[in-house]
C-alpha atoms as a PDB file:
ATOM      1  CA  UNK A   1       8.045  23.717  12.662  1.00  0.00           C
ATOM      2  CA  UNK A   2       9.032  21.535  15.562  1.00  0.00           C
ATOM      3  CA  UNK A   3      10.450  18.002  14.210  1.00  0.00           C
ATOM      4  CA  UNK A   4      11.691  14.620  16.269  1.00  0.00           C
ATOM      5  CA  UNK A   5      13.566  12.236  14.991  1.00  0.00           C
ATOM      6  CA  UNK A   6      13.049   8.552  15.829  1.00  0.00           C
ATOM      7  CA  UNK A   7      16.129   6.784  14.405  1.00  0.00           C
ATOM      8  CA  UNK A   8      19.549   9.070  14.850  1.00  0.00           C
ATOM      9  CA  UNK A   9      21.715   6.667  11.985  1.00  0.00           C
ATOM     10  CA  UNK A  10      22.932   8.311   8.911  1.00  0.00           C
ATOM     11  CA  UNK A  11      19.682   9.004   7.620  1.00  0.00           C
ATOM     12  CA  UNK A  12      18.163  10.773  11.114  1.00  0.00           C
ATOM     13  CA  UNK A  13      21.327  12.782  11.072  1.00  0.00           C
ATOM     14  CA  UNK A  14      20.980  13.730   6.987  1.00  0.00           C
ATOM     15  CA  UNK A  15      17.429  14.788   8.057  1.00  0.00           C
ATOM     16  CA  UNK A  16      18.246  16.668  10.873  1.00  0.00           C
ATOM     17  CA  UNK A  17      20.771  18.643   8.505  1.00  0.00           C
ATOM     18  CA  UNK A  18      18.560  19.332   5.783  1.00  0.00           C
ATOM     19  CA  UNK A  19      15.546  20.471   8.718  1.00  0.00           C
ATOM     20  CA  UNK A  20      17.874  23.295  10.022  1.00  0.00           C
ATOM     21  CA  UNK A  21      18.904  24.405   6.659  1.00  0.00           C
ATOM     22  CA  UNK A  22      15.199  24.905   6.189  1.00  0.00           C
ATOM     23  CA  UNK A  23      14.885  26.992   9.831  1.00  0.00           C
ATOM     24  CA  UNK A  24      12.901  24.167  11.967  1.00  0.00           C
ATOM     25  CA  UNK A  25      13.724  23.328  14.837  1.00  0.00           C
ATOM     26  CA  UNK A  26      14.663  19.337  15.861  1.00  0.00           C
ATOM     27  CA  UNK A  27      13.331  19.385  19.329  1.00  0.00           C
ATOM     28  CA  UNK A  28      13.473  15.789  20.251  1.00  0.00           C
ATOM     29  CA  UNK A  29      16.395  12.651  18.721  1.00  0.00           C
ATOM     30  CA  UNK A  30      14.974   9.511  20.104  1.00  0.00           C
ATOM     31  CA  UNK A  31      17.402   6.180  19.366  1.00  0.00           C
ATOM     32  CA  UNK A  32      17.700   2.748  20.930  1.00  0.00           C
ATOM     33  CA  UNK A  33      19.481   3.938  23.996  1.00  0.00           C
ATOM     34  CA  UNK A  34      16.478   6.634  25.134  1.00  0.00           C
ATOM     35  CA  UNK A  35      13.336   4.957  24.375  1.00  0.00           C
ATOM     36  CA  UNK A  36      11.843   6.436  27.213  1.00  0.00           C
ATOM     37  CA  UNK A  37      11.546   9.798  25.810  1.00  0.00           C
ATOM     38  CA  UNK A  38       8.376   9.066  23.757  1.00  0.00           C
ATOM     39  CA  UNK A  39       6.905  10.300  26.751  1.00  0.00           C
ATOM     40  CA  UNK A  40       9.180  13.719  27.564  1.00  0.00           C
ATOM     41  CA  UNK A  41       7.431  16.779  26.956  1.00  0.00           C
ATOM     42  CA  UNK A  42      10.111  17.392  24.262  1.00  0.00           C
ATOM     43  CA  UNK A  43       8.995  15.080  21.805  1.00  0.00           C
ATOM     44  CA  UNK A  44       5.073  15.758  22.778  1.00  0.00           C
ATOM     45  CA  UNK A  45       5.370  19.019  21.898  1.00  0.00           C
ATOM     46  CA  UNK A  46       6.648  18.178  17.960  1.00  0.00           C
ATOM     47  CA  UNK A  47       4.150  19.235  14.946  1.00  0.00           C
ATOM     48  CA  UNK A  48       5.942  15.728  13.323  1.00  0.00           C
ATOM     49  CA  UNK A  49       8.325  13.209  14.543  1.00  0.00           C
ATOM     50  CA  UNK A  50       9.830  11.619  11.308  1.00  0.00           C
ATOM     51  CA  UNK A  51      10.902   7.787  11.979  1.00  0.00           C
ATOM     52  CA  UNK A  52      13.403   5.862  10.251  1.00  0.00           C
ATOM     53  CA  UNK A  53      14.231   2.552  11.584  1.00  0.00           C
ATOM     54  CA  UNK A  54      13.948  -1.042  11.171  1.00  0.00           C
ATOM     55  CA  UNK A  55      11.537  -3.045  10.049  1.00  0.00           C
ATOM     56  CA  UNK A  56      11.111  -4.913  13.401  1.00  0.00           C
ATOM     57  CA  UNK A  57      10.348  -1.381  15.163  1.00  0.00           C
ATOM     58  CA  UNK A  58       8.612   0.569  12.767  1.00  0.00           C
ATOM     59  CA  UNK A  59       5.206   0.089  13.576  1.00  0.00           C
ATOM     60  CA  UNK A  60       5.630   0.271  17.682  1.00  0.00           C
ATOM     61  CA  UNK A  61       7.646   3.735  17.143  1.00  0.00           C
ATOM     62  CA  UNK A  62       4.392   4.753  15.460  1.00  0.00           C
ATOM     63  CA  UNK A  63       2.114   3.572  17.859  1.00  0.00           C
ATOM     64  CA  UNK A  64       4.089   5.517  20.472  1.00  0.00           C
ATOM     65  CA  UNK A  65       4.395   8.569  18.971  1.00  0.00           C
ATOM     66  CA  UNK A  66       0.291   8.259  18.267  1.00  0.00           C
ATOM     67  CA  UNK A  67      -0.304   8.016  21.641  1.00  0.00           C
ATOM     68  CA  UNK A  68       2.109  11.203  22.225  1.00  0.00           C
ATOM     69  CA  UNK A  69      -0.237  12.773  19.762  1.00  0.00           C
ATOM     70  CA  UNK A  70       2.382  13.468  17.284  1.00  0.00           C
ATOM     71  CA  UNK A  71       1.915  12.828  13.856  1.00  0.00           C
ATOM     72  CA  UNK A  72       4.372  10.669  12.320  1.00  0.00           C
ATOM     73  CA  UNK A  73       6.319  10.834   8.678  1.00  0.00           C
ATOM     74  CA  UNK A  74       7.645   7.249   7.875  1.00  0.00           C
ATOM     75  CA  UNK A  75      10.037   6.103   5.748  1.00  0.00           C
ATOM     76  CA  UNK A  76      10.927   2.605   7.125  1.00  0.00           C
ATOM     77  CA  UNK A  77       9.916  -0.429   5.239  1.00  0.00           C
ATOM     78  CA  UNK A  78       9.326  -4.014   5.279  1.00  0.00           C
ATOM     79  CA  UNK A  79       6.700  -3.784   8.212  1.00  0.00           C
ATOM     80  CA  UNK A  80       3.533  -1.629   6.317  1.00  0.00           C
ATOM     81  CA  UNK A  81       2.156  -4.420   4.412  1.00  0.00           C
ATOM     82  CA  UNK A  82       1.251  -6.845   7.837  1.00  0.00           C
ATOM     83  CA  UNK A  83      -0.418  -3.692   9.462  1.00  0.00           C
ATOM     84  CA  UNK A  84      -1.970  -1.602   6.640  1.00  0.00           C
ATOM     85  CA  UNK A  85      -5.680  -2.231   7.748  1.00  0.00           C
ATOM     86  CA  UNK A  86      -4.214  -1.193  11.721  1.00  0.00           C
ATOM     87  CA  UNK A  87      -2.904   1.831  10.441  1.00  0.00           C
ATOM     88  CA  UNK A  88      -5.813   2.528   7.798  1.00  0.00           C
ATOM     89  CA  UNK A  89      -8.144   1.919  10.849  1.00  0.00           C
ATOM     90  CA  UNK A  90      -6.115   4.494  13.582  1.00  0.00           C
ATOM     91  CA  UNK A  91      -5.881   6.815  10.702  1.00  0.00           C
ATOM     92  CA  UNK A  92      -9.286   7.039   9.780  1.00  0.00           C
ATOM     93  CA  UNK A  93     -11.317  10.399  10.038  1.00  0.00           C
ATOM     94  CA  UNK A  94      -7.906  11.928  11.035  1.00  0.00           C
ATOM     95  CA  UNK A  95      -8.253  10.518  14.278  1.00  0.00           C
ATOM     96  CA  UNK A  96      -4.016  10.484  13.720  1.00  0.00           C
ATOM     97  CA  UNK A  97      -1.382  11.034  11.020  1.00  0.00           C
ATOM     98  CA  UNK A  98       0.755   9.304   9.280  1.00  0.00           C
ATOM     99  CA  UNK A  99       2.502  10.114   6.170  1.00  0.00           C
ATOM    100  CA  UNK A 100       4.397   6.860   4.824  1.00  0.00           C
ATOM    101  CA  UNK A 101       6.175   5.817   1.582  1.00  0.00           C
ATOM    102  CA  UNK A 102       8.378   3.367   0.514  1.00  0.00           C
ATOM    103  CA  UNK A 103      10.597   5.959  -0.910  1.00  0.00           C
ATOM    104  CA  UNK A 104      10.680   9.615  -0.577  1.00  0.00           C
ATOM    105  CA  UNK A 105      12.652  10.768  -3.675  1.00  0.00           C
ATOM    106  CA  UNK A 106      11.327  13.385  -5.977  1.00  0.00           C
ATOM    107  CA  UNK A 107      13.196  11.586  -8.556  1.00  0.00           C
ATOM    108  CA  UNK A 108      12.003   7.946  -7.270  1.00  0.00           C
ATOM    109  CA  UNK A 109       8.071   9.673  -7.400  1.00  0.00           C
ATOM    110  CA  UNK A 110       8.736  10.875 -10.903  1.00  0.00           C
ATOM    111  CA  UNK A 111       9.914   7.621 -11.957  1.00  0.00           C
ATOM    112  CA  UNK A 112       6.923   5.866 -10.974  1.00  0.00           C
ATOM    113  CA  UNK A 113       5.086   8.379 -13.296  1.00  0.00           C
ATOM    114  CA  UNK A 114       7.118   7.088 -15.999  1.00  0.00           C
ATOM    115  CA  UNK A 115       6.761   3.106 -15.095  1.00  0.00           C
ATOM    116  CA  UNK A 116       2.888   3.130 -14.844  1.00  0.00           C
ATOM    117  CA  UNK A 117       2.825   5.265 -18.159  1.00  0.00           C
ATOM    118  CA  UNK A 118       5.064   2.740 -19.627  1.00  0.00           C
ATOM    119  CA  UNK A 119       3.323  -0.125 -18.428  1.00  0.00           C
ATOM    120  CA  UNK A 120       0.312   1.439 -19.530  1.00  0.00           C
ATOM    121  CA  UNK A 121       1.586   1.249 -22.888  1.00  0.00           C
ATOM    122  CA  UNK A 122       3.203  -2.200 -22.980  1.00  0.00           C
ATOM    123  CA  UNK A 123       0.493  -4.028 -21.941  1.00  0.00           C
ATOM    124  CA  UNK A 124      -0.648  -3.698 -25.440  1.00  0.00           C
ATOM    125  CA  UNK A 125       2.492  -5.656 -26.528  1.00  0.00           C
ATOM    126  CA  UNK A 126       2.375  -9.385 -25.299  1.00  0.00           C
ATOM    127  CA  UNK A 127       5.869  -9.979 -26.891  1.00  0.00           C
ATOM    128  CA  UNK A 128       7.214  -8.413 -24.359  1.00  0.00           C
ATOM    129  CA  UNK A 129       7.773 -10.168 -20.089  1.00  0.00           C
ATOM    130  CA  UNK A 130       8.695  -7.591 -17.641  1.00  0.00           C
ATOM    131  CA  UNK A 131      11.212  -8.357 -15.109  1.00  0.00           C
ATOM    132  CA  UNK A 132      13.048  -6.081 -11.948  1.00  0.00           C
ATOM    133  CA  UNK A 133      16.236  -5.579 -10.348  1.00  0.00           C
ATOM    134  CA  UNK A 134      16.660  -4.113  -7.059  1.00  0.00           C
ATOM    135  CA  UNK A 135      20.131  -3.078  -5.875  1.00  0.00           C
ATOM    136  CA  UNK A 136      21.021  -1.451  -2.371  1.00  0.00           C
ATOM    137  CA  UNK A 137      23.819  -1.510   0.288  1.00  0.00           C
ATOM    138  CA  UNK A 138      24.589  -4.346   2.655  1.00  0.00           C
ATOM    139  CA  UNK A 139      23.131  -2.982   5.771  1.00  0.00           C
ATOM    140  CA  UNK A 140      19.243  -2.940   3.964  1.00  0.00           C
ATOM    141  CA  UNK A 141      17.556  -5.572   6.063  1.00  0.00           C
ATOM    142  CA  UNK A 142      14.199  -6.162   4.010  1.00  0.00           C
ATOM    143  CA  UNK A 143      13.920  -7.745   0.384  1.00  0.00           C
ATOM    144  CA  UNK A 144      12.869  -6.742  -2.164  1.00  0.00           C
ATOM    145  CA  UNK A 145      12.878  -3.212  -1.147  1.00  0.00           C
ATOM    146  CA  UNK A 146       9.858  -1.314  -0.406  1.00  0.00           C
ATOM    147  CA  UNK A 147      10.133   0.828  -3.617  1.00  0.00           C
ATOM    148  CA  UNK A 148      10.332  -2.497  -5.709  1.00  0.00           C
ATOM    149  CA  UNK A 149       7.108  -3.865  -4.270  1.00  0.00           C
ATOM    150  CA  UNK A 150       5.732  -0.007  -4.885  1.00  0.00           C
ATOM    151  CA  UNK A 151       7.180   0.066  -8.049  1.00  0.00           C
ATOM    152  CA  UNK A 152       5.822  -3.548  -8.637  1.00  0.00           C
ATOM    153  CA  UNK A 153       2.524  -2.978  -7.760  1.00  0.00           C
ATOM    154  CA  UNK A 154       2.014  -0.261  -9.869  1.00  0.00           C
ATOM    155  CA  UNK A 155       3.215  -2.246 -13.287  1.00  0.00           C
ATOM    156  CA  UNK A 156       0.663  -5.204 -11.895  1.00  0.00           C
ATOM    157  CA  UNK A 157      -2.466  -2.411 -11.718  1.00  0.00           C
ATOM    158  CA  UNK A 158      -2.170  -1.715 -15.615  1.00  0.00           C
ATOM    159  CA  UNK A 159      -1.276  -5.055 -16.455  1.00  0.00           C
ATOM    160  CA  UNK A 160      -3.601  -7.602 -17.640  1.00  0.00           C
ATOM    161  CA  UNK A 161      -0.929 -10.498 -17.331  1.00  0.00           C
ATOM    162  CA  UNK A 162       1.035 -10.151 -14.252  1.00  0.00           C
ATOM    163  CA  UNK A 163      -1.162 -10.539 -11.277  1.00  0.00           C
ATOM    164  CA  UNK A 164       1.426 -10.846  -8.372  1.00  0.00           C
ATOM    165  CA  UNK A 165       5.143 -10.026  -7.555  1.00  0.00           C
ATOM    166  CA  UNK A 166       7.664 -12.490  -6.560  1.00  0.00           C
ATOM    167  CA  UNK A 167      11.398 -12.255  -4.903  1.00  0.00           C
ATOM    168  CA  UNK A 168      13.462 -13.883  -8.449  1.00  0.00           C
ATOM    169  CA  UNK A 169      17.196 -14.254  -7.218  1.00  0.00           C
ATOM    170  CA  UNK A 170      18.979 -13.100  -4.158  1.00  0.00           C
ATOM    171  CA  UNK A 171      22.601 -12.126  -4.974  1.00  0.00           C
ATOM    172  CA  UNK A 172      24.486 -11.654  -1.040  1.00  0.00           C
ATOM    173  CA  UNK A 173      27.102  -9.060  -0.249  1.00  0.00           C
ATOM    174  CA  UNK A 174      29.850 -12.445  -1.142  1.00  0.00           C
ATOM    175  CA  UNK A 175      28.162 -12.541  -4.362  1.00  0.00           C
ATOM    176  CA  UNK A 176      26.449 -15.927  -3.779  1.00  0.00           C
ATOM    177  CA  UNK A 177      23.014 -16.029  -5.486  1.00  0.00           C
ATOM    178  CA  UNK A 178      20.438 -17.917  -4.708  1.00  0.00           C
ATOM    179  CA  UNK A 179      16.932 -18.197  -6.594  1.00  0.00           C
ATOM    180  CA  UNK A 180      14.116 -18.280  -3.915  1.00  0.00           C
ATOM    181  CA  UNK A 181      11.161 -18.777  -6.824  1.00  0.00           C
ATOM    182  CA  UNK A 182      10.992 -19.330 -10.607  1.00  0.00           C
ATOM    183  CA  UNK A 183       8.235 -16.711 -11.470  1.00  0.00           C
ATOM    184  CA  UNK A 184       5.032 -18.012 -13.302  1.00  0.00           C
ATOM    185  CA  UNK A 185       4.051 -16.052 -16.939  1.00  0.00           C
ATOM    186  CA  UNK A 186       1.819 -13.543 -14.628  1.00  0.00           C
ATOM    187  CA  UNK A 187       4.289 -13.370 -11.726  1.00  0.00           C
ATOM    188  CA  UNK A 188       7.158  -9.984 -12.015  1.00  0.00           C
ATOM    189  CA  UNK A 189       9.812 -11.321 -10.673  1.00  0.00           C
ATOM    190  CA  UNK A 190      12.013  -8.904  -8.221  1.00  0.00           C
ATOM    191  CA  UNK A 191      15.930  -9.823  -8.544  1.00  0.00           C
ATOM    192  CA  UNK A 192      17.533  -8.091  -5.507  1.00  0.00           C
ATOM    193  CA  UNK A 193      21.321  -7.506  -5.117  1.00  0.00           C
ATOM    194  CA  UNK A 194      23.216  -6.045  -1.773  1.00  0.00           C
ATOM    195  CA  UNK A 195      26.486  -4.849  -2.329  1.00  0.00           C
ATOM    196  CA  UNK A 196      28.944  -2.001  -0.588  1.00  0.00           C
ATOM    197  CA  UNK A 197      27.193   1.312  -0.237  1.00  0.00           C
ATOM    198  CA  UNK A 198      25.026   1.579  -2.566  1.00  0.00           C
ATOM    199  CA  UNK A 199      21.836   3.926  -2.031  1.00  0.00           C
ATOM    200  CA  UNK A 200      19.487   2.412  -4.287  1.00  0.00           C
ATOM    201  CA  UNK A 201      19.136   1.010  -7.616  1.00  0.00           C
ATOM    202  CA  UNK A 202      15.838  -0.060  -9.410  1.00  0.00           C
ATOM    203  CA  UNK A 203      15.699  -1.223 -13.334  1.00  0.00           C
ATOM    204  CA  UNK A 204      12.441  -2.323 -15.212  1.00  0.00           C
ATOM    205  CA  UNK A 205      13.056  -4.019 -17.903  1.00  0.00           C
ATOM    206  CA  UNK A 206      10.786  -4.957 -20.803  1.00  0.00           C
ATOM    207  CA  UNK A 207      12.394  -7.535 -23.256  1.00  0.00           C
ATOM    208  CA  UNK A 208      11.304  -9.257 -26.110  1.00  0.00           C
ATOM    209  CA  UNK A 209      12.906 -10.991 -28.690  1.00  0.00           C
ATOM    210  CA  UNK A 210      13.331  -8.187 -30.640  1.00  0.00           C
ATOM    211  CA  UNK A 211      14.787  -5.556 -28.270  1.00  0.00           C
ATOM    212  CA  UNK A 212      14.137  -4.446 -24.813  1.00  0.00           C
ATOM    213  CA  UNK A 213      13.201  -1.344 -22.946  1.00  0.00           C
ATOM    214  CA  UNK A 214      15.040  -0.211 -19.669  1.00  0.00           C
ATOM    215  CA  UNK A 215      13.956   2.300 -17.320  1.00  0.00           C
ATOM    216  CA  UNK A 216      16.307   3.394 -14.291  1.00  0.00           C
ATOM    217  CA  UNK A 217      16.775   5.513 -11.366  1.00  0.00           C
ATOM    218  CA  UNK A 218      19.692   5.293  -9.601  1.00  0.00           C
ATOM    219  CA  UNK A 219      20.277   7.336  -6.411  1.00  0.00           C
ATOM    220  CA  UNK A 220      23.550   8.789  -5.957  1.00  0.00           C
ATOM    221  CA  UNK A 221      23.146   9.447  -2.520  1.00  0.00           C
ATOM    222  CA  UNK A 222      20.453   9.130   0.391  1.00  0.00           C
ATOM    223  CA  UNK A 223      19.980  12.890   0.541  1.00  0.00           C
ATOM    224  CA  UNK A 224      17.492  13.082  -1.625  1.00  0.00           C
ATOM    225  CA  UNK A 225      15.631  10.203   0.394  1.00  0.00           C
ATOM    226  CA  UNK A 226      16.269  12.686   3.309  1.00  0.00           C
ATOM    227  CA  UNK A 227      14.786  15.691   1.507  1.00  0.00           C
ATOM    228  CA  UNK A 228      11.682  14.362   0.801  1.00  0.00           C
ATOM    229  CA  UNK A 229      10.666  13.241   4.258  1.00  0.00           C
ATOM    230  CA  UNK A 230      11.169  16.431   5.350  1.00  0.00           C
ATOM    231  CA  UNK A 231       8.894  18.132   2.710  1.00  0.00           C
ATOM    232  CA  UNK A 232       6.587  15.291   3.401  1.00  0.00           C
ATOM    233  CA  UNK A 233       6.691  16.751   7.428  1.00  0.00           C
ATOM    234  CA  UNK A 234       5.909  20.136   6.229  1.00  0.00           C
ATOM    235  CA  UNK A 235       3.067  18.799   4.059  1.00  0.00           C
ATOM    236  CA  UNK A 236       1.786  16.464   7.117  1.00  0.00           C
ATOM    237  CA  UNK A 237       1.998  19.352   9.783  1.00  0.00           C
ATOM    238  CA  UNK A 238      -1.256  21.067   7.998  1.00  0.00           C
ATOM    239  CA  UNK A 239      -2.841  17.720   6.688  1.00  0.00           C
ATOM    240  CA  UNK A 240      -4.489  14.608   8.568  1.00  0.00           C
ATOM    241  CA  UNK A 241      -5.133  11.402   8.191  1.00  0.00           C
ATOM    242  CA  UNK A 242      -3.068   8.671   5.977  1.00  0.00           C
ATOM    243  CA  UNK A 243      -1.042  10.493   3.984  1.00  0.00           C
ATOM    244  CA  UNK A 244       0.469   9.503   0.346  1.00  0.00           C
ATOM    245  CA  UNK A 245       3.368  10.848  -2.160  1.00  0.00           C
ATOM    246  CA  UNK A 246       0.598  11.473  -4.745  1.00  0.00           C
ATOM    247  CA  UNK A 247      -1.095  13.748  -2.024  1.00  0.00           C
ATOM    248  CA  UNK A 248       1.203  15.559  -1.605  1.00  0.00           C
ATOM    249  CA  UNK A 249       2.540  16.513  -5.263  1.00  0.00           C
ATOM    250  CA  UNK A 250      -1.041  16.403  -6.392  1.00  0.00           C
ATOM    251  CA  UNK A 251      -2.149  19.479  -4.356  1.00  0.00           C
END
């Protein structure tokens, strides 16, 4: 299979690693310094270009590798949730691709498994209030991260008291924390922390006056972020349209 990368940082170069253990071949690296080769016949002729960027850039990378008519894997956050109906809309009928998630750890997938089954289950127990942490490395732009409002939303669709997600506190790389709302009885409040390095961190907890129930996954490193996407690039190469996690492990 013929990959691009748009975005050559740690992550486009952990990709790029894991694609030539598993024999493709990375025909085009597109960065901020050679924008212009979204239109080289390089990167036209990739089955998938896989994007990881910033927030601010996301959705324009996209557009410009549509218009290449490449299909795209993305794994960049804090832009999908202003243009979901654009990208529903360019995606529809396979008119183009785009495989996206807010995480693309096996492990992180699982986990979700586990938090909708367990919110499944507390629901039935009012006693206990359900509340998130988030913890990444300093250089994460975006809060909370997009696998906290995934996670999130999932708890909220088998709950019958929270209705909405809310940012709780905001603890800084200087360890100054800030609260930027006091969460209503059927808000989940997101508590995000940035500190050093770390990957990524998310704890549910469910507490009670009696006890409380914590569920974790905590990445130990960013390769198996960079794993997924590229399974998710062999998955999109023979599939079209918007493209989900649950697609893909579900067939």
């Amino acid at each position: 299979m013929k990959i691009a990368l748009i975005g050559y940082g740690r992550m486009g170069r952990m990709i790029e690693e894991i694609a030539l253990s598993r024999s493709h071949d990375i025909v085009c690296r597109i960065d901020v310094d050679n924008q212009e080769d979204f239109a080289s016949p390089a990167f036209r002729s990739a089955d998938v270009a896989i994007e990881f960027t910033a927030p601010a850039v996301a959705y324009g990378n996209i557009l410009r590798a549509f218009d290449a008519g490449v299909k795209v894997v993305s794994g960049s956050t804090g832009w999908y949730a202003d243009h979901a109906a654009d990208i529903e809309a360019l995606c529809a009928d396979g008119a183009h691709t785009l495989f996206w998630s807010s995480n693309f750890s096996v492990g992180v997938y699982l986990f979700g498994l586990v938090n909708r089954y367990l919110a499944r289950l507390m629901d039935r127990f009012p006693d206990y209030d359900v509340r998130m942490t988030e913890v990444h490395h300093i250089h994460k732009l975006d809060h909370p991260s997009g696998t906290a409002i995934t996670l999130a939303q999932q708890v909220i669709a088998e709950s019958s008291r929270k209705q909405r997600w809310t940012t709780g506190t905001m603890t800084q790389p200087d360890g100054s924390i800030t609260t930027e709302h006091q969460p209503g009885t059927d808000e989940l409040a997101i508590d995000c922390i940035r500190r050093g390095e770390v990957p990524g961190i998310h704890a549910i907890a469910w507490d009670s006056e009696a006890d409380s129930i914590t569920i974790t996954h905590d990445a130990h490193s960013r390769r198996g972020f960079a794993l997924g996407a590229v399974l998710a690039a062999e998955y999109t190469a023979t599939h079209s349209g918007l493209l989900t996690m649950d697609q893909m492990f579900e067939s």
